[in-house]
N, C-alpha and C. Protein backbone atom coordinates (compact mmCIF):
# COMPACT_ATOMS: atom_id res chain seq x y z
N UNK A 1 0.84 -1.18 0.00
CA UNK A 1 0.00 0.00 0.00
C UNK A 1 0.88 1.25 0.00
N UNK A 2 0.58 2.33 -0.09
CA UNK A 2 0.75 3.83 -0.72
C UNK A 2 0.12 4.58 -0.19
N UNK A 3 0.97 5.92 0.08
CA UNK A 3 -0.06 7.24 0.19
C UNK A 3 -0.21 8.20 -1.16
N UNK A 4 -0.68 8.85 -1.80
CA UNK A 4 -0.86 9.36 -2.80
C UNK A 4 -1.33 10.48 -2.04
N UNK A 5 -0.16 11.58 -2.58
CA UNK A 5 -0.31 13.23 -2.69
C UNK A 5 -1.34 13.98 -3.65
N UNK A 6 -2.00 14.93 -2.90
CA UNK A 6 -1.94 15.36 -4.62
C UNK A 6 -2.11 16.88 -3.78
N UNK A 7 -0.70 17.20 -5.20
CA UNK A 7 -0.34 18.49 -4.55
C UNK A 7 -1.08 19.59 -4.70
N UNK A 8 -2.31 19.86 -5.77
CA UNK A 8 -3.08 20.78 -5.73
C UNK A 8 -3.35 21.34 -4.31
N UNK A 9 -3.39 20.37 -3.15
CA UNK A 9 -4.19 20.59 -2.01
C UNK A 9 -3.29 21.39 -0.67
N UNK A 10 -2.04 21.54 -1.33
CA UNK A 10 -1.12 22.25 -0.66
C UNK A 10 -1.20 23.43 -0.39
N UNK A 11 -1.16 23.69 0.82
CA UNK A 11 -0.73 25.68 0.87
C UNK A 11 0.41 26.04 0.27
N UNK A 12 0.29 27.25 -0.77
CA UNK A 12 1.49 27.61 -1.47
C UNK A 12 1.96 28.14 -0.38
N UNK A 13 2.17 28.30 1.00
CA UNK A 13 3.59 28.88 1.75
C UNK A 13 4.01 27.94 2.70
N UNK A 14 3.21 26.62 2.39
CA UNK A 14 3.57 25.29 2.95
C UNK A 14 5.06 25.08 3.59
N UNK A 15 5.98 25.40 4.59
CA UNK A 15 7.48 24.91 4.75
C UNK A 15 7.24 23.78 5.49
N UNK A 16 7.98 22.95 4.60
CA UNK A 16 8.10 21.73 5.00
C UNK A 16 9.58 21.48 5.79
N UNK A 17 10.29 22.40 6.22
CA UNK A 17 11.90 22.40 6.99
C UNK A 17 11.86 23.68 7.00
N UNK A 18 12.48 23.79 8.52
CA UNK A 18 12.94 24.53 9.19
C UNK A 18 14.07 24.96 10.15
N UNK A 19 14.55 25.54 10.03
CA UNK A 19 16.39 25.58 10.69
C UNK A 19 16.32 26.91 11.49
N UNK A 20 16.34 26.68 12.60
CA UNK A 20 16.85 28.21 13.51
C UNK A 20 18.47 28.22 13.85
N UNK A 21 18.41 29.70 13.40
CA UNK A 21 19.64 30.43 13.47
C UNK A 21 19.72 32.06 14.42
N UNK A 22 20.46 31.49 15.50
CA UNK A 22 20.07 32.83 16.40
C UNK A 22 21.26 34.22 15.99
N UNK A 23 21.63 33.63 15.03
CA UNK A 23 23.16 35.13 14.38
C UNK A 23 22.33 36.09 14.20
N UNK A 24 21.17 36.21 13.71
CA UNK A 24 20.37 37.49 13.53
C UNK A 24 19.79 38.48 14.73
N UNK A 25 19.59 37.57 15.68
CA UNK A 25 18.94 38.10 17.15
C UNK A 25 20.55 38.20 17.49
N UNK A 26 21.62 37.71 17.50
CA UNK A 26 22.96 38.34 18.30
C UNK A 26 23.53 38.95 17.90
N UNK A 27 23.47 39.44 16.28
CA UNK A 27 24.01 40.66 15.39
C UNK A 27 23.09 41.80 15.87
N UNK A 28 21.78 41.81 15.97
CA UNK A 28 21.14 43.54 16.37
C UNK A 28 20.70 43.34 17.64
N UNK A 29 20.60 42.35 18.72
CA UNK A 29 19.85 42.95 20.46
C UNK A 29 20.90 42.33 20.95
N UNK A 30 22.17 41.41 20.42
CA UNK A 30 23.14 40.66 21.17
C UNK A 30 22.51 39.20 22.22
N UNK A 31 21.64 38.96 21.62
CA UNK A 31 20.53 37.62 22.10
C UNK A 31 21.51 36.48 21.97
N UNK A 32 21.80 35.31 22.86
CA UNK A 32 22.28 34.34 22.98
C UNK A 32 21.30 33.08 23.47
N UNK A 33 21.36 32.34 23.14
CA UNK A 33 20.45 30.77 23.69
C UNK A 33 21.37 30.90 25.03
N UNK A 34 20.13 30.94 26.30
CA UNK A 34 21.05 30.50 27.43
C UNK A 34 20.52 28.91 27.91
N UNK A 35 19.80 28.11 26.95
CA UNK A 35 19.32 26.73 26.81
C UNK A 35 19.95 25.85 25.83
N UNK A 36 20.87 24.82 26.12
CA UNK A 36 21.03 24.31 24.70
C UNK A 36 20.30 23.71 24.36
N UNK A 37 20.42 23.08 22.85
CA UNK A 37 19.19 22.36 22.03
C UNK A 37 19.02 21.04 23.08
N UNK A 38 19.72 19.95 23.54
CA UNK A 38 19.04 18.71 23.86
C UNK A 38 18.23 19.12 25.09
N UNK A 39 19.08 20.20 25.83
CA UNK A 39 18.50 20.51 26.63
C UNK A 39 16.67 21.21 26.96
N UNK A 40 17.06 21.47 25.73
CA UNK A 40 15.14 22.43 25.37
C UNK A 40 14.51 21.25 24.80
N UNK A 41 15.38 19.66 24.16
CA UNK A 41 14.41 18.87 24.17
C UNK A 41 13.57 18.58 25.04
N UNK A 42 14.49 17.94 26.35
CA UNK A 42 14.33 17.26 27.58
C UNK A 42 13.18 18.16 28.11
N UNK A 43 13.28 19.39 27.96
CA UNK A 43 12.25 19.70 29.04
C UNK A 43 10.93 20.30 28.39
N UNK A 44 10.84 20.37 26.95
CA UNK A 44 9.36 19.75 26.07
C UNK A 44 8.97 18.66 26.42
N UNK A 45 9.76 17.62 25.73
CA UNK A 45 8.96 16.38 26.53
C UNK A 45 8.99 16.38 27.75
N UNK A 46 9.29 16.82 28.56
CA UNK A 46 9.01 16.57 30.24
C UNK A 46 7.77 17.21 30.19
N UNK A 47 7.40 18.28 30.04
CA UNK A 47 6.25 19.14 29.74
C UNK A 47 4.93 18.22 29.23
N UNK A 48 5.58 17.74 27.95
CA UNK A 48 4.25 17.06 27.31
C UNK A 48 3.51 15.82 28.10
N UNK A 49 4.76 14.92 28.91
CA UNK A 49 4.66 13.84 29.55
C UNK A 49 3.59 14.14 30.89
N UNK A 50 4.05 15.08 31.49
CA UNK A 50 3.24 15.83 32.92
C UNK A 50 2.00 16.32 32.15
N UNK A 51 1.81 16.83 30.86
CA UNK A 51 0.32 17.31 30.35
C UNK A 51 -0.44 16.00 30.10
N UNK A 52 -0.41 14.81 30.11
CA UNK A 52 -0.89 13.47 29.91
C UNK A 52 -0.93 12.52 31.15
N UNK A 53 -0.50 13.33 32.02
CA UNK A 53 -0.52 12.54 33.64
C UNK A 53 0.56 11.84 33.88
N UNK A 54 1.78 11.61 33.17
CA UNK A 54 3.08 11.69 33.82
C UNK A 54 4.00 12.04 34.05
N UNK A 55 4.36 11.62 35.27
CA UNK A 55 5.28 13.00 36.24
C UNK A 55 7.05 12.18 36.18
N UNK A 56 7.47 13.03 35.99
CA UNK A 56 9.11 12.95 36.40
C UNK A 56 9.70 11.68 37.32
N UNK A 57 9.01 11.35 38.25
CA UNK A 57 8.70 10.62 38.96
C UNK A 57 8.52 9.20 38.67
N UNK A 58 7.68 9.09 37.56
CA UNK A 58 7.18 7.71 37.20
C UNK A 58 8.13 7.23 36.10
N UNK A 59 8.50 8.16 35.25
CA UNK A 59 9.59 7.70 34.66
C UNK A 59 11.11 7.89 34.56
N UNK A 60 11.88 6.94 33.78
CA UNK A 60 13.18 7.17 33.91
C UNK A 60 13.83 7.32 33.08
């Protein structure tokens, strides 16, 4: 089996990828990430896990 597109049904401003780059926020206000990336993973999913009824606690 198959999925079949059909691209008529697309939003023409559709982005399908996305890449953040903070050089623009530290070239004009001097903005730095004081989070690194795995780190801003970990604590989305910790977030999402506690919004579904589990806590930090229950898992490891």
């Amino acid at each position: 089996s198959y999925i079949e597109v059909d691209k008529s049904l697309e939003r023409p401003a559709e982005i399908n990828f996305l890449r953040a780059n903070y050089e623009r926020a530290k070239d004009i206000i001097g903005w730095t990430p004081s989070v690194d990336f795995r780190s801003l993973i970990k604590m989305m999913v910790s977030a999402d896990l506690e919004d579904v009824g589990f806590h930090k606690a229950d898992w490891s």
